[in-house]
C-alpha atoms as a PDB file:
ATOM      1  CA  UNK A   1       0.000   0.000   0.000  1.00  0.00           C
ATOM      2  CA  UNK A   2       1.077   3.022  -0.718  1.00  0.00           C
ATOM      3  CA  UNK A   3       0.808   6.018   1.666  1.00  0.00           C
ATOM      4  CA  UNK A   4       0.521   9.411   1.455  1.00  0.00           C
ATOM      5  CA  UNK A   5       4.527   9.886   3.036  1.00  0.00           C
ATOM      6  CA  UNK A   6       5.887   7.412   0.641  1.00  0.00           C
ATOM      7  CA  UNK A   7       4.090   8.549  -2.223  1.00  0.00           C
ATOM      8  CA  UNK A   8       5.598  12.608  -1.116  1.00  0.00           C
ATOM      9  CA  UNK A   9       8.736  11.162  -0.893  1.00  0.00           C
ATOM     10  CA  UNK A  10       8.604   9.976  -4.640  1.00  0.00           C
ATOM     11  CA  UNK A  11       7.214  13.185  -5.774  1.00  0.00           C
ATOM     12  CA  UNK A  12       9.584  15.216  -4.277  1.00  0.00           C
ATOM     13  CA  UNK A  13      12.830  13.072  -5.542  1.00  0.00           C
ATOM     14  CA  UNK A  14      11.382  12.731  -9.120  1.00  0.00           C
ATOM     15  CA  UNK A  15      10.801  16.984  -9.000  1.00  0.00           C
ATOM     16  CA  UNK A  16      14.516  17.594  -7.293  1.00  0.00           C
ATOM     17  CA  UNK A  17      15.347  15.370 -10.925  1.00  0.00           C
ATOM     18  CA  UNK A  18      13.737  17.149 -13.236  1.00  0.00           C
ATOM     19  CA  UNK A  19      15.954  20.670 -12.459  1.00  0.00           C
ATOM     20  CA  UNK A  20      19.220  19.763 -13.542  1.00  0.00           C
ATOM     21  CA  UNK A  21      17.862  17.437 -16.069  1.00  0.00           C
ATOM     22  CA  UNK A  22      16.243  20.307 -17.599  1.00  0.00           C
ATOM     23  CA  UNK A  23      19.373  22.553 -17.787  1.00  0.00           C
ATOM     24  CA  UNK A  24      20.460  19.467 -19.952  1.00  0.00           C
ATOM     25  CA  UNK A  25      18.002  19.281 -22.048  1.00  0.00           C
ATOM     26  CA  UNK A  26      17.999  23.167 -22.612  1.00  0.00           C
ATOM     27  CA  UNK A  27      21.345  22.796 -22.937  1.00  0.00           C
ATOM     28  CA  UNK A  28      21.254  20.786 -25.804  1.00  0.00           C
ATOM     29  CA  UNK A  29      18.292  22.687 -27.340  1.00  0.00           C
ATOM     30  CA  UNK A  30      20.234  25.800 -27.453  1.00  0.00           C
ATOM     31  CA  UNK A  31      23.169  24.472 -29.050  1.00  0.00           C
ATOM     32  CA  UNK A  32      20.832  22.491 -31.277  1.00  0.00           C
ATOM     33  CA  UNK A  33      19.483  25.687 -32.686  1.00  0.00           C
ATOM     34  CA  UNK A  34      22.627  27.481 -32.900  1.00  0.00           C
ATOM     35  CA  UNK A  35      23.947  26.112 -36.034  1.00  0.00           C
ATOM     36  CA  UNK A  36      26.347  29.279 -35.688  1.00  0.00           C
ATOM     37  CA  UNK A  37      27.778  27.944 -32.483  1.00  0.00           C
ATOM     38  CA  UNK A  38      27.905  24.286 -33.736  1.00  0.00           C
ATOM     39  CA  UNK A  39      30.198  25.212 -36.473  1.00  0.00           C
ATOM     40  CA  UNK A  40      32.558  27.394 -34.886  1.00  0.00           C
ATOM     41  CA  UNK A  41      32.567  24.203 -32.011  1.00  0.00           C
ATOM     42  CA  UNK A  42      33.319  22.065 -34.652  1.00  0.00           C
ATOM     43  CA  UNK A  43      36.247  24.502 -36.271  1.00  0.00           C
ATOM     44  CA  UNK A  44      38.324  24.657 -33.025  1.00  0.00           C
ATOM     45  CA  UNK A  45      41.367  23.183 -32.813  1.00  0.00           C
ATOM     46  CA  UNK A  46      41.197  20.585 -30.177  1.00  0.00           C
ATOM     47  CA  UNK A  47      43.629  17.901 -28.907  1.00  0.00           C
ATOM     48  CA  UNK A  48      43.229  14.184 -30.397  1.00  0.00           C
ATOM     49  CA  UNK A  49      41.842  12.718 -27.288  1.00  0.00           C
ATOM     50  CA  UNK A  50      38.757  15.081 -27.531  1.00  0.00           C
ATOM     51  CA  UNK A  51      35.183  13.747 -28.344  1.00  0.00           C
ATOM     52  CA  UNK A  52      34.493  15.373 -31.903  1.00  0.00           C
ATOM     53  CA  UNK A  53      30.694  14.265 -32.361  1.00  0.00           C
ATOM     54  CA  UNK A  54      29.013  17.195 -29.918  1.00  0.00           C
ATOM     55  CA  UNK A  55      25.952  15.750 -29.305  1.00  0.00           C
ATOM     56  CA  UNK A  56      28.456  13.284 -27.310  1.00  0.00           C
ATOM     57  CA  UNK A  57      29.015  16.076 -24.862  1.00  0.00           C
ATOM     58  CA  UNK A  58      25.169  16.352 -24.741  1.00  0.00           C
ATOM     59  CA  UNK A  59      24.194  13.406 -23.912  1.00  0.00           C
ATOM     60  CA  UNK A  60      27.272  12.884 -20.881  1.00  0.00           C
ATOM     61  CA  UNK A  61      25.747  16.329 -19.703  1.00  0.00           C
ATOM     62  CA  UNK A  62      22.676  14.748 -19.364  1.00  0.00           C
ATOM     63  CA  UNK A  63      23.703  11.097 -17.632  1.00  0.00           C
ATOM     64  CA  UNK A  64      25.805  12.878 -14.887  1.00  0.00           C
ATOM     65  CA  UNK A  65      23.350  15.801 -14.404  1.00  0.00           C
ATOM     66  CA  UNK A  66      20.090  13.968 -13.842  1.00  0.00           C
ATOM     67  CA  UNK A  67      21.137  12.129 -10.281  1.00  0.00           C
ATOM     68  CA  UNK A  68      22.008  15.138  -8.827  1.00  0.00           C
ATOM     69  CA  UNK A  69      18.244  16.636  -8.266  1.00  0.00           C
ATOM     70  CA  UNK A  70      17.803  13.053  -6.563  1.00  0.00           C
ATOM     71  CA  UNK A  71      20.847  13.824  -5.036  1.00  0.00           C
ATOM     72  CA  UNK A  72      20.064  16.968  -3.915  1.00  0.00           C
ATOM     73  CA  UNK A  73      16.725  15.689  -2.304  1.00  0.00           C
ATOM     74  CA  UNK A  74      18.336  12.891  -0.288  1.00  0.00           C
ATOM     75  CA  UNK A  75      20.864  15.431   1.243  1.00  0.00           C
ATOM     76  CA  UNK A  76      17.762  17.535   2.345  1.00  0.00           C
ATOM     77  CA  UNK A  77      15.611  14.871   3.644  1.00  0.00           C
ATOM     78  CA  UNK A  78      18.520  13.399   5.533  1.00  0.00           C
ATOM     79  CA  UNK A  79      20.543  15.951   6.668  1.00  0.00           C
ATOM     80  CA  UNK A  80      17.584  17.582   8.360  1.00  0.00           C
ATOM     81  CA  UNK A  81      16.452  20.522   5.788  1.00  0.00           C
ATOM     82  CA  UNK A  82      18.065  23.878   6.218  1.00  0.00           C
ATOM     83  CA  UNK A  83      18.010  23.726  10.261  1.00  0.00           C
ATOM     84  CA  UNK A  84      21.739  22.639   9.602  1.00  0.00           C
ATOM     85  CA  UNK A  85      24.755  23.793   8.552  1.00  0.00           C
ATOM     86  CA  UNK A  86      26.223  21.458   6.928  1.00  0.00           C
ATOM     87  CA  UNK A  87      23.456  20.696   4.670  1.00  0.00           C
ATOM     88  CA  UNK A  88      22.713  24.628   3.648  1.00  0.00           C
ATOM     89  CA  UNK A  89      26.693  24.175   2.728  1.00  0.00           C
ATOM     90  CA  UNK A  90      26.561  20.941   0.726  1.00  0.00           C
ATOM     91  CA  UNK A  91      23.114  22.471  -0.955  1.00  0.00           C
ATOM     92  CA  UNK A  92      24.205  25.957  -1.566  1.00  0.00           C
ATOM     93  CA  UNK A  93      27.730  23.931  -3.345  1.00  0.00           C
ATOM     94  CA  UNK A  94      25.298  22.026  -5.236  1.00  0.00           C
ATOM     95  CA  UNK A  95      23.684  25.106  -6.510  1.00  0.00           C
ATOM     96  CA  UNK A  96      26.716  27.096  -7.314  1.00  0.00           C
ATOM     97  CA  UNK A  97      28.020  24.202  -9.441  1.00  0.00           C
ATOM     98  CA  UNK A  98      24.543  23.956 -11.130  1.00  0.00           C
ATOM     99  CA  UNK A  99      24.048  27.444 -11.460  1.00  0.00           C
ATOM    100  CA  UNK A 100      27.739  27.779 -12.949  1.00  0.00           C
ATOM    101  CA  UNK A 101      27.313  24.938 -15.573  1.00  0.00           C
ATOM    102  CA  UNK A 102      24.260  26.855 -16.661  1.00  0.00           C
ATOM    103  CA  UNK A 103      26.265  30.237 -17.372  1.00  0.00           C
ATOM    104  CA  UNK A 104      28.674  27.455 -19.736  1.00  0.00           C
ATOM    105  CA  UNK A 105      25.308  28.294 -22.162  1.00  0.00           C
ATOM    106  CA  UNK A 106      26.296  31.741 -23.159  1.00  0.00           C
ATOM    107  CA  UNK A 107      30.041  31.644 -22.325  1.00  0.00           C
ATOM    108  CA  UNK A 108      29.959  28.723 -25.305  1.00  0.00           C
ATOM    109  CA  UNK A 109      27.635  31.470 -27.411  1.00  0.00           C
ATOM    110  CA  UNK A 110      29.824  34.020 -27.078  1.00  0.00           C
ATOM    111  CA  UNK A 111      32.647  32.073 -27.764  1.00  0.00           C
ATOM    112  CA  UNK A 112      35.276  33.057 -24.953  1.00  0.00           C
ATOM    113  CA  UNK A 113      37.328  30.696 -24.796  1.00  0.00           C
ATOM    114  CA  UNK A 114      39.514  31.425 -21.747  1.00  0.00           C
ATOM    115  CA  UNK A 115      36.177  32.702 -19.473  1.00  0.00           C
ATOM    116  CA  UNK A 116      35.311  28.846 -20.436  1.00  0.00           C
ATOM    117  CA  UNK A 117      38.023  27.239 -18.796  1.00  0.00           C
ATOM    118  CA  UNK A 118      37.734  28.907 -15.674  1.00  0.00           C
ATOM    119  CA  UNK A 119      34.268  28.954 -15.509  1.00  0.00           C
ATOM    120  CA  UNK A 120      34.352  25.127 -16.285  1.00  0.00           C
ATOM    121  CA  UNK A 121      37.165  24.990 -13.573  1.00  0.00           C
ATOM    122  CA  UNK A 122      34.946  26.309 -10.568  1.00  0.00           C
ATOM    123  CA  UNK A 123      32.553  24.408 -11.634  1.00  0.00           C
ATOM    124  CA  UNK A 124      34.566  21.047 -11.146  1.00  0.00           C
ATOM    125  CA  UNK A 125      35.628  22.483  -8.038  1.00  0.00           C
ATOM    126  CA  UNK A 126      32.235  23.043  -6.832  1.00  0.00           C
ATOM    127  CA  UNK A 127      31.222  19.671  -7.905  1.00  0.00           C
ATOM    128  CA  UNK A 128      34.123  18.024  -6.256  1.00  0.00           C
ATOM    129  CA  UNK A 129      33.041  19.973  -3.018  1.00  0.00           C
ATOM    130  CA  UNK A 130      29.472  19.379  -3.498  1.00  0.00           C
ATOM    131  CA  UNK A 131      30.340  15.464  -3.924  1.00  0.00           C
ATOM    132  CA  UNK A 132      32.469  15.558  -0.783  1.00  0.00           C
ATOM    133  CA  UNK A 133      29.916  17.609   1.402  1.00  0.00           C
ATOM    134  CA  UNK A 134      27.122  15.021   0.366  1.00  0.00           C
ATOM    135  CA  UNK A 135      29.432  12.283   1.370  1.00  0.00           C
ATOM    136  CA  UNK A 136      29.111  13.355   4.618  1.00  0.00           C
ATOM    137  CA  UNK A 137      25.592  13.723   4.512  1.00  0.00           C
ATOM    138  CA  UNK A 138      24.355  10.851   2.960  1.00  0.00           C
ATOM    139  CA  UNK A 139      27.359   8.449   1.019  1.00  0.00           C
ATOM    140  CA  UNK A 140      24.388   7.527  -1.876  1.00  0.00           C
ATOM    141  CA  UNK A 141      23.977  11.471  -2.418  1.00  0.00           C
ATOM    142  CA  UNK A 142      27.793  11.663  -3.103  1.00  0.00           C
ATOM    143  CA  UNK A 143      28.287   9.153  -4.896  1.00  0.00           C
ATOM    144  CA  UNK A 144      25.605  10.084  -7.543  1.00  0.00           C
ATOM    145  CA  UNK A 145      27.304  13.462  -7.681  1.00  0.00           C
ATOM    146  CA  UNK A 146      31.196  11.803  -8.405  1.00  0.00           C
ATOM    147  CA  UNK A 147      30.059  11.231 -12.435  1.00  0.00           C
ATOM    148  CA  UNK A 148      29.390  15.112 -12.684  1.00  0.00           C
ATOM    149  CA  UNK A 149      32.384  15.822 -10.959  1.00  0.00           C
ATOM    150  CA  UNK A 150      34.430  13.455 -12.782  1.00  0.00           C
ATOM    151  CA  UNK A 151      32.958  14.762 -16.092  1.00  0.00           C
ATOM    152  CA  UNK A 152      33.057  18.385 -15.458  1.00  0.00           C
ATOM    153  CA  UNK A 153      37.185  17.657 -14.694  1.00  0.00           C
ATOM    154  CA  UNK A 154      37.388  16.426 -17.759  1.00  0.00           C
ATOM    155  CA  UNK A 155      35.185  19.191 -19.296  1.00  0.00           C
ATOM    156  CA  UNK A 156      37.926  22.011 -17.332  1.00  0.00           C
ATOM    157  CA  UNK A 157      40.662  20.669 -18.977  1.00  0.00           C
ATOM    158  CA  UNK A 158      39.317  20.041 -22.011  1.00  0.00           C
ATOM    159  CA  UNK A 159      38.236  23.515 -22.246  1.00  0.00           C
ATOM    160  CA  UNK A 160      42.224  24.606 -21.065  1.00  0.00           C
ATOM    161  CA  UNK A 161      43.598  22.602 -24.068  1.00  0.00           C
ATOM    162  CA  UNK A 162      41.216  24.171 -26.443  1.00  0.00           C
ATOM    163  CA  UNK A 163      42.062  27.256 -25.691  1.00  0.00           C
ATOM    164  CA  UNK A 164      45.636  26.348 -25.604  1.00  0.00           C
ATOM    165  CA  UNK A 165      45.602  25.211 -28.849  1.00  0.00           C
ATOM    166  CA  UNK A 166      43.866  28.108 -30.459  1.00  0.00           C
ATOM    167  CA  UNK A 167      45.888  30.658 -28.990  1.00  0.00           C
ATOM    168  CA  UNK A 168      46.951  33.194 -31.119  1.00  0.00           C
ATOM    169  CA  UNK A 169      50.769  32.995 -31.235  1.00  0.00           C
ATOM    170  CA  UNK A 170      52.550  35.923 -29.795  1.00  0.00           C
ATOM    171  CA  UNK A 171      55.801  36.867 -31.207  1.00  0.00           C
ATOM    172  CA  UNK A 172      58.955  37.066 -28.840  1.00  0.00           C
END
């Protein structure tokens, strides 16, 4: 039987889900539109190692941002709500890093390539908090947030090599 608690509970975790999930998805609607942006993405320079298809980067956004609303909700259920510090902390890291992978959006449109390595930076460094904080909290909240930390690692430095390699040369 299902009760009215249980069936809260379910509604809550699938809502927390659906926020980063939906930065995702608008995410990849926004570059999907932008055939602008696509094909100065596609024009860069970038090292061999790089994915080159970039509805690959899509999709990863999506797989590693989608547990953390879940996340996110088992942190606040069991680390007591904002009453406590420690969970206003690992929540308001969560946020930042959410909030910063958002901004990537027009950084990417606007095509700055060295404001999208740092920005991509702090936002690993967020998420590595974040994953850490929820650790602490609840060890099945942080270790649905280590894929989006890994990935948005990975993400920083690919964006550093990137702009490393289309740096214009400076003469001597």
């Amino acid at each position: 039987m299902i009760t009215k608690s249980s069936f809260q509970d379910t509604r809550n975790a699938a809502i927390s889900s659906l926020i980063p999930a939906g930065a995702a998805v608008a995410a990849f609607a926004s570059f999907a539109k932008d055939q602008q942006v696509a094909d100065w993405w596609s024009s860069l320079k970038k090292p061999n190692w790089a994915p080159q298809d970039v509805r690959l980067y899509s999709a990863i956004d999506l797989i590693t941002l989608t547990p953390l609303g879940y996340a996110s909700y088992l942190v606040y259920k069991n680390g007591g709500g904002f009453d406590y510090n420690d969970t206003k902390l690992a929540l308001g890291l969560y946020g930042a890093s959410v909030t910063l992978a958002i901004a990537t959006i027009p950084i990417v449109k606007h095509r700055e390539l060295g404001c999208l390595w740092k920005n991509t930076s702090v936002v690993s460094l967020t998420a590595t908090a974040a994953a850490f904080a929820f650790y602490k909290i609840d060890k099945k909240a942080g270790a649905l947030l280590v894929p989006f930390a890994l990935w948005t690692a990975f993400y920083a430095y690919l964006a550093y090599s990137i702009k490393k390699e289309n740096d214009p040369i400076k003469d001597l």
